[in-house]
C-alpha atoms as a PDB file:
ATOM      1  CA  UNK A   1      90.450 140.222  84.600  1.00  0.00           C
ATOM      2  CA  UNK A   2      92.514 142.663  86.848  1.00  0.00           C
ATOM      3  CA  UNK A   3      95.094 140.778  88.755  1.00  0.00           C
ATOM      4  CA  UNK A   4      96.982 141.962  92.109  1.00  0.00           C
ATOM      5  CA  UNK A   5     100.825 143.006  91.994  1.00  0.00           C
ATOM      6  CA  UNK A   6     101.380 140.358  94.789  1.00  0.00           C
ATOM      7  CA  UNK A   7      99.888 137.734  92.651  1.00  0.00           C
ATOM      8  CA  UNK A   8     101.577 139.109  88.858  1.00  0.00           C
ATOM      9  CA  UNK A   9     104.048 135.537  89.735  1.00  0.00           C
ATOM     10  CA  UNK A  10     101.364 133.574  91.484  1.00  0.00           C
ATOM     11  CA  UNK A  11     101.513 130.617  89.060  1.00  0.00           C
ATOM     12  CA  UNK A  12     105.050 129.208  89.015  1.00  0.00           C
ATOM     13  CA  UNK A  13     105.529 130.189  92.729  1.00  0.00           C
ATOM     14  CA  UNK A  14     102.003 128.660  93.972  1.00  0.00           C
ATOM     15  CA  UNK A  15     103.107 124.928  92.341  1.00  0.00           C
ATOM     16  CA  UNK A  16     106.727 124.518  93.702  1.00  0.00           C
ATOM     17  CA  UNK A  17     105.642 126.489  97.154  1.00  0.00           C
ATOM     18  CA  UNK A  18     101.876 124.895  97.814  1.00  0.00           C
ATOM     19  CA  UNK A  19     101.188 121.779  99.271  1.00  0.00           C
ATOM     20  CA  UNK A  20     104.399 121.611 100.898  1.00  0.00           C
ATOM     21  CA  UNK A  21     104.553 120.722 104.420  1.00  0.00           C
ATOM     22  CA  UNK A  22     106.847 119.344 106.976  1.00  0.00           C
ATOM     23  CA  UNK A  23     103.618 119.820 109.850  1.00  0.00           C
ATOM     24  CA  UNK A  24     100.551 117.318 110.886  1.00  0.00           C
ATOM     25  CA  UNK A  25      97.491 118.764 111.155  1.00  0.00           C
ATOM     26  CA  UNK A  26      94.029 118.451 110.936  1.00  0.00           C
ATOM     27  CA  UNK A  27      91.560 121.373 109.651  1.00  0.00           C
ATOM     28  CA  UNK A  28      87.593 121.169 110.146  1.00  0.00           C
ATOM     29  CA  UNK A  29      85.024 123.454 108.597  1.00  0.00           C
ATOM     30  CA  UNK A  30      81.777 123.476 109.218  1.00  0.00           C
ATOM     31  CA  UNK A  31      78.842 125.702 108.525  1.00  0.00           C
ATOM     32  CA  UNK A  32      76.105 126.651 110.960  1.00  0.00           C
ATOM     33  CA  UNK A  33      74.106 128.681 109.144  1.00  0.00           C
ATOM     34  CA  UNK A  34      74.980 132.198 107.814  1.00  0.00           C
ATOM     35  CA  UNK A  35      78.064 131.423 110.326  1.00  0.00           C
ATOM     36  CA  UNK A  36      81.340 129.288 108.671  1.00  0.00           C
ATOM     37  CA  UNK A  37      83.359 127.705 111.808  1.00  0.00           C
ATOM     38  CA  UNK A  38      86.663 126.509 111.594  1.00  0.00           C
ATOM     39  CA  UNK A  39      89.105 124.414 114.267  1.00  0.00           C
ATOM     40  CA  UNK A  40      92.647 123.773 112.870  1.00  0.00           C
ATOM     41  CA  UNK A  41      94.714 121.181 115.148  1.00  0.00           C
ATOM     42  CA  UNK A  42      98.864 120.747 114.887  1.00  0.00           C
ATOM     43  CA  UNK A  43     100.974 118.419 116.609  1.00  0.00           C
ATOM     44  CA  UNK A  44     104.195 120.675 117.867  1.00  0.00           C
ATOM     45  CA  UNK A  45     107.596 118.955 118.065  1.00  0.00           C
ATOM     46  CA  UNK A  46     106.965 117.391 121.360  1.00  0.00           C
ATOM     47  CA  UNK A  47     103.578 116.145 120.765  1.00  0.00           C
ATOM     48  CA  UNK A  48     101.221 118.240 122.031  1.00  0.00           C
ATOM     49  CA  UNK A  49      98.409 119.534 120.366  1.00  0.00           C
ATOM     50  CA  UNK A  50      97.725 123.356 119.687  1.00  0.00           C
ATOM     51  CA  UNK A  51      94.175 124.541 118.131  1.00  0.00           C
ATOM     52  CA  UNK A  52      93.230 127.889 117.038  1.00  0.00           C
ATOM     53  CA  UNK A  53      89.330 128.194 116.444  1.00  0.00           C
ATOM     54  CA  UNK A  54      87.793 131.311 114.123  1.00  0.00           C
ATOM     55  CA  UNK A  55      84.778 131.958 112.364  1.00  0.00           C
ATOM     56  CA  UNK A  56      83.676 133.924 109.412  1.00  0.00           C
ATOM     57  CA  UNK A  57      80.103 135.666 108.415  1.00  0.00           C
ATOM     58  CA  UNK A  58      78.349 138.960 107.564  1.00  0.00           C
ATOM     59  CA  UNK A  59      76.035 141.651 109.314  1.00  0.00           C
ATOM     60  CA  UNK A  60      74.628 144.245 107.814  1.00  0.00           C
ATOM     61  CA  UNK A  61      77.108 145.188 104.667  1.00  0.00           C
ATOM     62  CA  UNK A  62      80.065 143.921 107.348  1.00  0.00           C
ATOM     63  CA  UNK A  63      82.210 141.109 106.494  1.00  0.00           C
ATOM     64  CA  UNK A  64      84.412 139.918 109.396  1.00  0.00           C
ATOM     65  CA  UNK A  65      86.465 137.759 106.966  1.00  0.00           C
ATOM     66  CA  UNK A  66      88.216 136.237 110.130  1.00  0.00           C
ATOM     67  CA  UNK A  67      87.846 136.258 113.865  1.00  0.00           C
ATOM     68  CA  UNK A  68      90.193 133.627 115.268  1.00  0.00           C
ATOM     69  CA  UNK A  69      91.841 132.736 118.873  1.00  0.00           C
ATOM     70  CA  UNK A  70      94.675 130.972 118.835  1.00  0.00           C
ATOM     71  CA  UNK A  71      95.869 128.416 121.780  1.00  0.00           C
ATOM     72  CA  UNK A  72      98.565 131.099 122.801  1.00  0.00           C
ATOM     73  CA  UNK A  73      96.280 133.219 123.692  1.00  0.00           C
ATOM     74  CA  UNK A  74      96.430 135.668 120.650  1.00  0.00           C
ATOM     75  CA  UNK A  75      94.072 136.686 118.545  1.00  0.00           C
ATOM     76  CA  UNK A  76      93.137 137.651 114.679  1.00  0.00           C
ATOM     77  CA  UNK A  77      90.605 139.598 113.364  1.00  0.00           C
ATOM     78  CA  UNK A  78      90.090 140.477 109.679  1.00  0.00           C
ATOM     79  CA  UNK A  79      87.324 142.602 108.397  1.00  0.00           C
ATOM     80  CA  UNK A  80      85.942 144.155 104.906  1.00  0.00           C
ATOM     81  CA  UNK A  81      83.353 146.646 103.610  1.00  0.00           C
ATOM     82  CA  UNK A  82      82.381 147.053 100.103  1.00  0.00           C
ATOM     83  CA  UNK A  83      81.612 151.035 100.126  1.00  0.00           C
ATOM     84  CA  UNK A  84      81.104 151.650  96.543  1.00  0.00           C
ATOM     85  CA  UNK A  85      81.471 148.664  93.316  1.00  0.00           C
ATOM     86  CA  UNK A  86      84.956 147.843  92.602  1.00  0.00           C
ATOM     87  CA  UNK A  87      86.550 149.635  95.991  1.00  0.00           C
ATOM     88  CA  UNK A  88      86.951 147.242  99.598  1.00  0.00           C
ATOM     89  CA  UNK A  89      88.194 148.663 102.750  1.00  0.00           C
ATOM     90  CA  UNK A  90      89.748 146.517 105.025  1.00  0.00           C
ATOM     91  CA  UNK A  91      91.219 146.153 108.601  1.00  0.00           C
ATOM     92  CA  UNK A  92      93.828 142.977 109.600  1.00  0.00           C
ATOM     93  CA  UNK A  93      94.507 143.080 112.735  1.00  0.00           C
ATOM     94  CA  UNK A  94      96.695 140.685 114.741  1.00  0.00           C
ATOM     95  CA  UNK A  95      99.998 141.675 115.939  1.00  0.00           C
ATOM     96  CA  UNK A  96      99.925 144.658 114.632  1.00  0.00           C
ATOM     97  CA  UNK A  97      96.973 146.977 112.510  1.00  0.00           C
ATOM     98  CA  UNK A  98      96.930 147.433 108.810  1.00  0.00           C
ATOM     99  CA  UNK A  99      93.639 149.167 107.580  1.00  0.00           C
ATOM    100  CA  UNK A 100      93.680 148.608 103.316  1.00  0.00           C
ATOM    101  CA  UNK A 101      92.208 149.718 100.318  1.00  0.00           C
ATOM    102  CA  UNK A 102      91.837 147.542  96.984  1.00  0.00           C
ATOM    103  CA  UNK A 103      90.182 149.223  94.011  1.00  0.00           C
ATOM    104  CA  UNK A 104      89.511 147.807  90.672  1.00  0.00           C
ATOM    105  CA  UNK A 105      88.577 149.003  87.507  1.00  0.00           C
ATOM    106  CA  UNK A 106      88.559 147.609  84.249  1.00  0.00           C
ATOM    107  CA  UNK A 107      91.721 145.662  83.824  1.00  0.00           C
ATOM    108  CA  UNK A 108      93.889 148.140  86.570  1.00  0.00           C
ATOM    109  CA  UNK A 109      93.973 147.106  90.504  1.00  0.00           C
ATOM    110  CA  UNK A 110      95.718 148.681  92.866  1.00  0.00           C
ATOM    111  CA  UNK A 111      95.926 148.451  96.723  1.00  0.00           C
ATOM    112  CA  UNK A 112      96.939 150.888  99.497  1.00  0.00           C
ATOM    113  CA  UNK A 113      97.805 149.521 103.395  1.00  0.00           C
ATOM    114  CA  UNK A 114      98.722 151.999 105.927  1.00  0.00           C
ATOM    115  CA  UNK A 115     100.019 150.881 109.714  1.00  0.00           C
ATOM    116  CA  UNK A 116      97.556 152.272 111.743  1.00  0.00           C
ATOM    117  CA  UNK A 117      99.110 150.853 115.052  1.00  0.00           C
ATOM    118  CA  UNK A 118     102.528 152.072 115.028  1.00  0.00           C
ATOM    119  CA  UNK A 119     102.323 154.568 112.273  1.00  0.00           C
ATOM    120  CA  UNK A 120     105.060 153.467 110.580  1.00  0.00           C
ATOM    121  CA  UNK A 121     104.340 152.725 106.978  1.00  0.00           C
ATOM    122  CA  UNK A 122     102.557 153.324 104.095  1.00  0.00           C
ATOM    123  CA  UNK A 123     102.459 150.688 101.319  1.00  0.00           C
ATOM    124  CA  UNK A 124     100.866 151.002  97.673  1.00  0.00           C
ATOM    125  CA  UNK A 125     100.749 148.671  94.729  1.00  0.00           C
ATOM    126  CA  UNK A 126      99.458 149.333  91.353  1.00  0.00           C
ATOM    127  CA  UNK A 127      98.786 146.683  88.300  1.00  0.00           C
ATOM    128  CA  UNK A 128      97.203 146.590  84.698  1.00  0.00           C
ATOM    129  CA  UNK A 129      96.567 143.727  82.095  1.00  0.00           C
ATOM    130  CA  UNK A 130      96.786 144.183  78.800  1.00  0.00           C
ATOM    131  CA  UNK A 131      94.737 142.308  76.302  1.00  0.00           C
ATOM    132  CA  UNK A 132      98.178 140.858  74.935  1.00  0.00           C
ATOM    133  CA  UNK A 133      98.853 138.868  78.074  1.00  0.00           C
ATOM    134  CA  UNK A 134     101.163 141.485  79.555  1.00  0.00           C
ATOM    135  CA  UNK A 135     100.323 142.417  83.023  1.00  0.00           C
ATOM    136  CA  UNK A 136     102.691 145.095  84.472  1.00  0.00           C
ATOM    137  CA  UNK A 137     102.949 146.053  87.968  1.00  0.00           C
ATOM    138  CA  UNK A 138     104.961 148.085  90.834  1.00  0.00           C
ATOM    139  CA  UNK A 139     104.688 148.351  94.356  1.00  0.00           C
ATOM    140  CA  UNK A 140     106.365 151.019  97.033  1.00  0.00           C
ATOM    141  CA  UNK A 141     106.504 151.419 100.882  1.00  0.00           C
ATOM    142  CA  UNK A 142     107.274 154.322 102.527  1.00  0.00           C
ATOM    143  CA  UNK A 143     108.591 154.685 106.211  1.00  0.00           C
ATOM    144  CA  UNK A 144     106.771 156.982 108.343  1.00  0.00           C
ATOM    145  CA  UNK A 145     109.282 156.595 111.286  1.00  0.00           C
ATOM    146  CA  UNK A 146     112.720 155.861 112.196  1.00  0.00           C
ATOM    147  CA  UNK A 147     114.799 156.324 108.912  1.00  0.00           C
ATOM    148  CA  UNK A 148     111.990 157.825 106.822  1.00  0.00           C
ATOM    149  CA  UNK A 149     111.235 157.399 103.272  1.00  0.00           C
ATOM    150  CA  UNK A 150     111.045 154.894 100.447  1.00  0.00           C
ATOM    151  CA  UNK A 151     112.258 151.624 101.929  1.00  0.00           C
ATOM    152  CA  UNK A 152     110.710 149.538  99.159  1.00  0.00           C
ATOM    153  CA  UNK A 153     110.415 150.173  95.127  1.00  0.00           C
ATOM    154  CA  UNK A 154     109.687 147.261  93.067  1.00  0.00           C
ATOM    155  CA  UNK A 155     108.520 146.246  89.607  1.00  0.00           C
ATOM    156  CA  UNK A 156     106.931 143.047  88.439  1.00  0.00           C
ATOM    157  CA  UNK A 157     105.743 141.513  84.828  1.00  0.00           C
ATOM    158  CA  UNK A 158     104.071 138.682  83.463  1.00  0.00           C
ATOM    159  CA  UNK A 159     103.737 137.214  80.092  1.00  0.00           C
ATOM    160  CA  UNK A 160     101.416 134.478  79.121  1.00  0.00           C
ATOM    161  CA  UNK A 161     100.536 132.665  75.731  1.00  0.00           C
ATOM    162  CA  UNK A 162      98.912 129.422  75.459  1.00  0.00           C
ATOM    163  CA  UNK A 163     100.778 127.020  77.655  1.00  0.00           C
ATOM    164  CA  UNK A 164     103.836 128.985  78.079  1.00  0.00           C
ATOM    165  CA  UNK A 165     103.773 131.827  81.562  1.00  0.00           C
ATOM    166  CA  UNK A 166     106.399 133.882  82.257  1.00  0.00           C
ATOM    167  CA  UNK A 167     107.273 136.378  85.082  1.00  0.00           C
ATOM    168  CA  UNK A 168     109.678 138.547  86.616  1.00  0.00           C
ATOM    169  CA  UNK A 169     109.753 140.807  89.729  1.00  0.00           C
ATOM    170  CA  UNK A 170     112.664 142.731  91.353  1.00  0.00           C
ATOM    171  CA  UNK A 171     113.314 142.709  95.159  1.00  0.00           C
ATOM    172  CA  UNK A 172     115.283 144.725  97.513  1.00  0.00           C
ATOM    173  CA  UNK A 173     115.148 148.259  95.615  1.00  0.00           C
ATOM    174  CA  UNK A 174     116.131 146.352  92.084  1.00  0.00           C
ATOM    175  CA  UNK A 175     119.313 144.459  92.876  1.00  0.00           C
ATOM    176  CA  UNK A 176     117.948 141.268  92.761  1.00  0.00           C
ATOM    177  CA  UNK A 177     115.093 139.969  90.158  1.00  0.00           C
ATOM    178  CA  UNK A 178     112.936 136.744  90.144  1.00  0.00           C
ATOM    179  CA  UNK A 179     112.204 134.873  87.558  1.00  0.00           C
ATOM    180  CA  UNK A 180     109.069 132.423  86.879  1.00  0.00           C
ATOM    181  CA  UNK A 181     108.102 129.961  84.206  1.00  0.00           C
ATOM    182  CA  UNK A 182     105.599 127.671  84.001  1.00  0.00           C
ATOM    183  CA  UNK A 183     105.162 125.610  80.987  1.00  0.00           C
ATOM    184  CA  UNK A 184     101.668 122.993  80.546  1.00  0.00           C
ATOM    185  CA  UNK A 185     102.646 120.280  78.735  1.00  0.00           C
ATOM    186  CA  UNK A 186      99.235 118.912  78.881  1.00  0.00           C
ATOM    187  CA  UNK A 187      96.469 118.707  80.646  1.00  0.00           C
ATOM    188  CA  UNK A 188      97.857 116.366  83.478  1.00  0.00           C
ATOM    189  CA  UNK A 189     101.350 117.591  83.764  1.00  0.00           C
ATOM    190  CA  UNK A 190     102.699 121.216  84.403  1.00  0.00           C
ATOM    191  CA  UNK A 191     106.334 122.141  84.886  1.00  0.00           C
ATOM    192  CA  UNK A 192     108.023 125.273  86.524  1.00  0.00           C
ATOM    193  CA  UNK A 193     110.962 126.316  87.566  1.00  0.00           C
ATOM    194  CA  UNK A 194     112.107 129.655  90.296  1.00  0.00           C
ATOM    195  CA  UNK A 195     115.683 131.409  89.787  1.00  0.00           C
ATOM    196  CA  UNK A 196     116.779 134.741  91.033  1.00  0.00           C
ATOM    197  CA  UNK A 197     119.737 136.798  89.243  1.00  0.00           C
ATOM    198  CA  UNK A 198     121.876 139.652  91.161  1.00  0.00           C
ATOM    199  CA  UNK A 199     125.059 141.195  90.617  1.00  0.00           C
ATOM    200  CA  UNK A 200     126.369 138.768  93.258  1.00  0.00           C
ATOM    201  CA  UNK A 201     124.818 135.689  91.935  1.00  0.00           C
ATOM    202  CA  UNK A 202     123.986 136.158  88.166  1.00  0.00           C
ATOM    203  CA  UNK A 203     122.274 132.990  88.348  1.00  0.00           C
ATOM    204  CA  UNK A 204     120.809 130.756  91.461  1.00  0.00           C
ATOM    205  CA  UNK A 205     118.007 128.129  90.626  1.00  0.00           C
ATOM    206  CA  UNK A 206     115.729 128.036  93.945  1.00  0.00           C
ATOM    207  CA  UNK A 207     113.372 125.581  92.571  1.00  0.00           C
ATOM    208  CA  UNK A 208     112.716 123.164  89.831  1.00  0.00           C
ATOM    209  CA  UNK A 209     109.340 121.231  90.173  1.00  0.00           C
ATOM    210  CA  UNK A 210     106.344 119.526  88.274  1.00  0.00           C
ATOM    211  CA  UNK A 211     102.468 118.394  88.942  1.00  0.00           C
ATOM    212  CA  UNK A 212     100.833 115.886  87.451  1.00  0.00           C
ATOM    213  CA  UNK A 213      96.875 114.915  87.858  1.00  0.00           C
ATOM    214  CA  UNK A 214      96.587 111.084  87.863  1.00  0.00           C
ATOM    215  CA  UNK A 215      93.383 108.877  88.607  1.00  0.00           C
ATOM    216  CA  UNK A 216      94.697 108.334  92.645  1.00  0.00           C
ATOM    217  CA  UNK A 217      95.526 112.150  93.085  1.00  0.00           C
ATOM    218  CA  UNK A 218      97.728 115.367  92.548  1.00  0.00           C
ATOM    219  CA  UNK A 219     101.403 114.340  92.433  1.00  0.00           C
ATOM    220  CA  UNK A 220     103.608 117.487  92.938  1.00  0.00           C
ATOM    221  CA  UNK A 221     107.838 117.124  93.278  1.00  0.00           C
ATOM    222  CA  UNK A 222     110.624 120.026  93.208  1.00  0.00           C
ATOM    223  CA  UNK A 223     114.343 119.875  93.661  1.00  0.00           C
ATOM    224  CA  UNK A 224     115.243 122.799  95.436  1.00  0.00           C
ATOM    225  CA  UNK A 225     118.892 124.893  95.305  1.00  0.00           C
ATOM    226  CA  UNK A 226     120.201 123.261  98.672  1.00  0.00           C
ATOM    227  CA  UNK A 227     119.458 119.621  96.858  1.00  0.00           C
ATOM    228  CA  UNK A 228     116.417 119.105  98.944  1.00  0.00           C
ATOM    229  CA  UNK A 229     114.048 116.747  96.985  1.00  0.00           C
ATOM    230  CA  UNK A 230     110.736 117.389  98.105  1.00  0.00           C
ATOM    231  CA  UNK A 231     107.380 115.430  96.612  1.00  0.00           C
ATOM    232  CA  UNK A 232     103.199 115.747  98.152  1.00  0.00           C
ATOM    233  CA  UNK A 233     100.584 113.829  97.347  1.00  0.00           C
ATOM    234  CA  UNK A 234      96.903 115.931  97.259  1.00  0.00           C
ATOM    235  CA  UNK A 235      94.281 113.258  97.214  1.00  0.00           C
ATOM    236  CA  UNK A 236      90.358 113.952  97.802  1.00  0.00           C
ATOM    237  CA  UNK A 237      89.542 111.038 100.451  1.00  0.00           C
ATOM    238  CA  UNK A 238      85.778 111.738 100.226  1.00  0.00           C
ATOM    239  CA  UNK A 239      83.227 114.392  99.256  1.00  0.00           C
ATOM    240  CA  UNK A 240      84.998 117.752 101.138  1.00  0.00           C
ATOM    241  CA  UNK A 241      87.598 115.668 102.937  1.00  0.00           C
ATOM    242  CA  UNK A 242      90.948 116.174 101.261  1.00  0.00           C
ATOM    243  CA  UNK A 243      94.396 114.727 102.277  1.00  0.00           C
ATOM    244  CA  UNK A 244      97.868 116.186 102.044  1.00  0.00           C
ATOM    245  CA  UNK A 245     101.114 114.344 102.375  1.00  0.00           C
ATOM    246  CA  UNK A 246     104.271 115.302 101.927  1.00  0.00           C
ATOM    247  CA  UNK A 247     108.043 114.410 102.231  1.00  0.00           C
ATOM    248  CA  UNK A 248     111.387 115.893 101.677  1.00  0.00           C
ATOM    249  CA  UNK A 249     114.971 115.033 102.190  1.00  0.00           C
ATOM    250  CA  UNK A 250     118.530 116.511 101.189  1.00  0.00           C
ATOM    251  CA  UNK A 251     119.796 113.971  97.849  1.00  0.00           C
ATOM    252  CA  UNK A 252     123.317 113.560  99.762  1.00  0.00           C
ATOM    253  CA  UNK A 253     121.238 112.413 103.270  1.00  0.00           C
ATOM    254  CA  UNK A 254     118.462 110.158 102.741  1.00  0.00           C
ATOM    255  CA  UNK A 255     118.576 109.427 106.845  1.00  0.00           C
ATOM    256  CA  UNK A 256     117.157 113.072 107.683  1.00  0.00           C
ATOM    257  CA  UNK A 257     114.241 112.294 105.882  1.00  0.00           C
ATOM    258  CA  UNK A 258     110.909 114.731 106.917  1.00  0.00           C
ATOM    259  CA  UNK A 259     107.333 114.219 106.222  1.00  0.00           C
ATOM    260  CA  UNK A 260     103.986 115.899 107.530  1.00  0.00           C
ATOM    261  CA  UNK A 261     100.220 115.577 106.658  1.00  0.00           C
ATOM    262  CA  UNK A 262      97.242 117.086 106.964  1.00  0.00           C
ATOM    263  CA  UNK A 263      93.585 116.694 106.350  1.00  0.00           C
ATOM    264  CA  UNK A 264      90.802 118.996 105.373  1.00  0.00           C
ATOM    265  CA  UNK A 265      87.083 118.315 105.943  1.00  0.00           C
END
């Protein structure tokens, strides 16, 4: 299937990055007919309570993917339009105004966002998997004002063959490059690991992490390049109500210990 240049390292980056929280909150969906409601809740630093409310649904070939307010008074508001099979045009708009374009076809995608507020960029990002397991990709922004012209060029590749993934993407016009692997031991336990390479740091190791699927719930840990050990728990407390703890602390400073939670339902 055709996969997205933003998500050509989704695996490896998704287990040591997901989960992961240092917040409490409380998220509550409910449907009311063709209408999907949702009310997330976070405690802030000093206690109080912040909420943002949105809702999702459809009219007439119209998605409006997400219309939120938010307790500060802000607001979000996503929506998509299917105009012809395999192309979606959509419009995010919150602090500032993208209007998008992803188009698929056979095992290509590729995605165009333009800032229709402040005219200031134009993004593109192409990507094609082969039958081998390859997937190739490469993405490029262009400035429309200030200092104009490419500000962003990147590449990205994957590689994957039975349990074994693999993936590397260059940042900041190719003088740094990411690298991914994942690795499935079995069907419980996957490991992965995050390290970047540049001329200035041939090799830093940004995260080194596992999950394991056990009969009480989802187990995740990482160790990350600062020595911060981090673990989460993911554990379905009923039908549609799922819980998410997590902890982390630096190995040399067990005393500023950190935790958050947050349930689902």
């Amino acid at each position: 299937m055709p996969v997205k240049f933003s998500d050509i390292p989704k695996g490896p980056k998704d287990l040591l990055g997901d989960d992961y929280t240092s917040k409490i909150s409380l998220k509550c969906k409910k449907s009311a007919g063709p209408v999907a409601v949702t009310i997330e809740t976070e405690r802030g630093s000093g206690g109080g309570l912040s909420s943002k409310v949105g809702t999702k649904f459809a009219y007439s070939g119209l998605s409006f993917d997400k219309a939120q307010m938010k307790a500060d008074g802000g607001h979000v508001l996503e929506t998509s339009i299917v105009p012809c099979p395999g192309c979606k045009v959509s419009f995010k708009g919150n602090k500032g105004a993208d209007l998008g374009i992803d188009y698929s076809t056979g095992q290509i995608f590729a995605t165009s966002v333009l800032d229709v507020k402040d005219m200031s960029k134009v993004s593109a990002t192409a990507a094609m998997a082969l039958p081998s397991g390859l997937v190739l990709g490469g993405g490029a922004t262009y400035a429309l004002s200030g200092k104009t012209g490419l500000s962003v060029m990147d590449l990205s590749a994957s590689y994957a063959t039975g349990p074994v993934f693999a993936s590397i993407t260059s940042s900041s016009k190719f003088t740094k490059f990411n690298v991914g692997l994942l690795y499935k031991v079995n069907p419980d336990l996957t490991l992965a690991s995050q390290t970047t390479h540049s001329s200035s740091n041939t090799f830093d190791v940004v995260a080194v992490g596992g999950q394991m699927n056990t009969p009480f719930g989802k187990i995740k840990a990482k160790v990350g390049s600062s020595g911060i050990i981090s673990g989460c728990l993911v554990k379905d407390l009923a039908p549609k109500v799922t819980l998410t703890a997590s902890g982390s602390m630096p190995a040399s400073d067990m005393s500023k210990f950190t935790y958050g939670f947050g349930i689902v339902m």
